[in-house]
N, C-alpha and C. Protein backbone atom coordinates (compact mmCIF):
# COMPACT_ATOMS: atom_id res chain seq x y z
N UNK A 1 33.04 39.49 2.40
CA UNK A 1 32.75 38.06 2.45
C UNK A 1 32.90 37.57 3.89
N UNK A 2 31.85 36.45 3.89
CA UNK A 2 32.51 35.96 5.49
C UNK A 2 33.24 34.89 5.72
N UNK A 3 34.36 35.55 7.17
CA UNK A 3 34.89 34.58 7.23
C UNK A 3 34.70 33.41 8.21
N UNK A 4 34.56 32.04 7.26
CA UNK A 4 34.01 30.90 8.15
C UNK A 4 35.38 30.07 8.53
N UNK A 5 36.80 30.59 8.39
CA UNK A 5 37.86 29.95 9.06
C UNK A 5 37.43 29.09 10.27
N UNK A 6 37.32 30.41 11.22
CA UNK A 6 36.87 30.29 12.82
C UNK A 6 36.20 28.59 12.96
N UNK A 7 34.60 28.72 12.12
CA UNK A 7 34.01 27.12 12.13
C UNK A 7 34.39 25.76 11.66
N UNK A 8 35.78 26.01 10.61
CA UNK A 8 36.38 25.22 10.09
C UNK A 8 37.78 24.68 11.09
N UNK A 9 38.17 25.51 11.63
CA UNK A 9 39.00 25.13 13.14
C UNK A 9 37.95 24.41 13.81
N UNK A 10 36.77 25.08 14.31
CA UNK A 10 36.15 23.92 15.48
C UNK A 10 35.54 22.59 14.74
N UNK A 11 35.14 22.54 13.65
CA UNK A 11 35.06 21.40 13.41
C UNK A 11 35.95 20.59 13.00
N UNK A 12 37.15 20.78 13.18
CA UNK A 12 38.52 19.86 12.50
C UNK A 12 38.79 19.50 13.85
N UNK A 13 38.10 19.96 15.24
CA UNK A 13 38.34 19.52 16.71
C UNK A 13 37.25 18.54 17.26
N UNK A 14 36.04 18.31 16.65
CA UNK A 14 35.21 17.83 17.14
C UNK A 14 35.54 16.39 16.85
N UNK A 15 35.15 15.27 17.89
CA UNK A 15 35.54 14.04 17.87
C UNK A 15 34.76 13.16 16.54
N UNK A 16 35.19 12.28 16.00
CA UNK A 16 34.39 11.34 15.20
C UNK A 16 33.11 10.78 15.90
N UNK A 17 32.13 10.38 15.26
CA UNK A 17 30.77 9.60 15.86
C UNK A 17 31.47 8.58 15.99
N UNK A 18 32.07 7.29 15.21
CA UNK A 18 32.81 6.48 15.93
C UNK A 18 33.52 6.66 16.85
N UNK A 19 34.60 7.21 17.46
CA UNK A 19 34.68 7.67 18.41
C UNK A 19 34.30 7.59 19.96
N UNK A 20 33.44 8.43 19.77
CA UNK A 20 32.40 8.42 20.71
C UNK A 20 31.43 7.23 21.31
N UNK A 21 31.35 6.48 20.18
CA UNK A 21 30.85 5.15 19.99
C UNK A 21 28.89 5.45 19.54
N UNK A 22 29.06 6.31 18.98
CA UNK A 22 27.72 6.82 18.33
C UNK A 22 27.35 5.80 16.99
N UNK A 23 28.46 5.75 16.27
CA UNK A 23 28.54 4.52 15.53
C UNK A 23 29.31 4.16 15.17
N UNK A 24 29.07 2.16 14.48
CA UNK A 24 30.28 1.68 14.81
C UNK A 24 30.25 0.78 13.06
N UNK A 25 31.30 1.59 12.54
CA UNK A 25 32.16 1.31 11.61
C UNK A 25 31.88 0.01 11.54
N UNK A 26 31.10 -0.67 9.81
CA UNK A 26 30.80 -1.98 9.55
C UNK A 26 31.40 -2.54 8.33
N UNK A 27 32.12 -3.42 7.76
CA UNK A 27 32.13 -3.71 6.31
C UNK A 27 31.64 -3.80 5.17
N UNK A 28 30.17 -4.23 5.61
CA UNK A 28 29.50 -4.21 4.49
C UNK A 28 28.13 -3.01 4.68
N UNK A 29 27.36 -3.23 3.51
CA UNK A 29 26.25 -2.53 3.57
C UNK A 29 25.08 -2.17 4.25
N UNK A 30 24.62 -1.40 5.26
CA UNK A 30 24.11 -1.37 6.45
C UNK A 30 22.29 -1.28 6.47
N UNK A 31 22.02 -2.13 6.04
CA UNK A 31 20.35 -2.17 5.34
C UNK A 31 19.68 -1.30 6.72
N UNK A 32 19.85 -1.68 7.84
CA UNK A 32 18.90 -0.80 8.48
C UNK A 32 19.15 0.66 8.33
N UNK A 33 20.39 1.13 8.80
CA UNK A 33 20.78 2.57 8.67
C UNK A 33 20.09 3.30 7.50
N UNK A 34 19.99 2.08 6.48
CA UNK A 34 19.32 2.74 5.25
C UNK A 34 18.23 2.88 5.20
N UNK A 35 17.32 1.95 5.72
CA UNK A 35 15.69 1.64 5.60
C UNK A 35 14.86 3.33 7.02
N UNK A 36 16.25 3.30 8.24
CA UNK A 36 15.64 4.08 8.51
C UNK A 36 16.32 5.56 8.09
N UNK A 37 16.82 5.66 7.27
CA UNK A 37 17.51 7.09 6.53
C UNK A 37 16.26 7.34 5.80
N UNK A 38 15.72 6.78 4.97
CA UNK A 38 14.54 6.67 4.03
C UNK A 38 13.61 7.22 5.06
N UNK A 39 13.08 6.45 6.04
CA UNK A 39 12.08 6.48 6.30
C UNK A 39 12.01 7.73 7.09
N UNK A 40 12.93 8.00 7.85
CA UNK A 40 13.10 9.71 8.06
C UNK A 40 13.06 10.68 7.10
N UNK A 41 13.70 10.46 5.89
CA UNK A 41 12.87 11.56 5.14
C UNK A 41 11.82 11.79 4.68
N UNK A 42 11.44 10.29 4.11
CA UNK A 42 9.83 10.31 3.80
C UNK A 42 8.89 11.03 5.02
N UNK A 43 9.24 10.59 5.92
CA UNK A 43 8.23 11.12 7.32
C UNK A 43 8.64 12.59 7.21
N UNK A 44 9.43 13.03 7.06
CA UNK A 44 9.93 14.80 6.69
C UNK A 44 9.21 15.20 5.55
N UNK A 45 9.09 14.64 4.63
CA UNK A 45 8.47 15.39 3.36
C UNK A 45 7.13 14.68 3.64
N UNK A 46 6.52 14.06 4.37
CA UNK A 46 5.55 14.08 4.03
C UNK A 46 4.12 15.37 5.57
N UNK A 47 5.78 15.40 6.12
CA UNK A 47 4.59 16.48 7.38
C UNK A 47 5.31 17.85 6.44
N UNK A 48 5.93 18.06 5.57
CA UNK A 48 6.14 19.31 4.95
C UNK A 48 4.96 19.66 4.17
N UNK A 49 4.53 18.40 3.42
CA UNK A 49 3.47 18.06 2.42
C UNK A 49 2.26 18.83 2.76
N UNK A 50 2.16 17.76 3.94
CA UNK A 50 0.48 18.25 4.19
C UNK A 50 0.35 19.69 5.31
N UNK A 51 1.67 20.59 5.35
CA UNK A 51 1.34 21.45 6.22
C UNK A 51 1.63 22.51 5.19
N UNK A 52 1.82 22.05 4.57
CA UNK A 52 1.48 23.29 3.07
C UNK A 52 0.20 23.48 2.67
N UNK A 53 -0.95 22.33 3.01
CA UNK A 53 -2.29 21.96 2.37
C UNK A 53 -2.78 23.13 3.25
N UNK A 54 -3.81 23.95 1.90
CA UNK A 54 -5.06 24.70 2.15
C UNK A 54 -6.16 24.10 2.49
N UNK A 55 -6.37 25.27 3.58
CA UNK A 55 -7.90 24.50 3.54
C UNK A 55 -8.97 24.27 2.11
């Protein structure tokens, strides 16, 4: 089996995205973060979509 200890040490070292100030911790519900979470995947499944298409 492998052992993934090793990656579980470096990521228990890596700083928070808050933190860093990558993002910043809000109270309530974050409509954009969401609208563009969505819209990144849709744009992902949809160039998966059509690069599956036969000619």
């Amino acid at each position: 089996m492998i052992d993934l200890t090793h990656l579980l040490d470096f990521a228990t070292q890596l700083p928070h995205p808050s933190d860093i100030g990558l993002i910043k911790p809000s109270g309530g519900f974050n409509l954009g973060a969401a609208l563009a979470g969505l819209g990144a995947f849709f744009g992902a499944s949809q160039f998966f979509f059509y690069a599956n298409l036969k000619d």
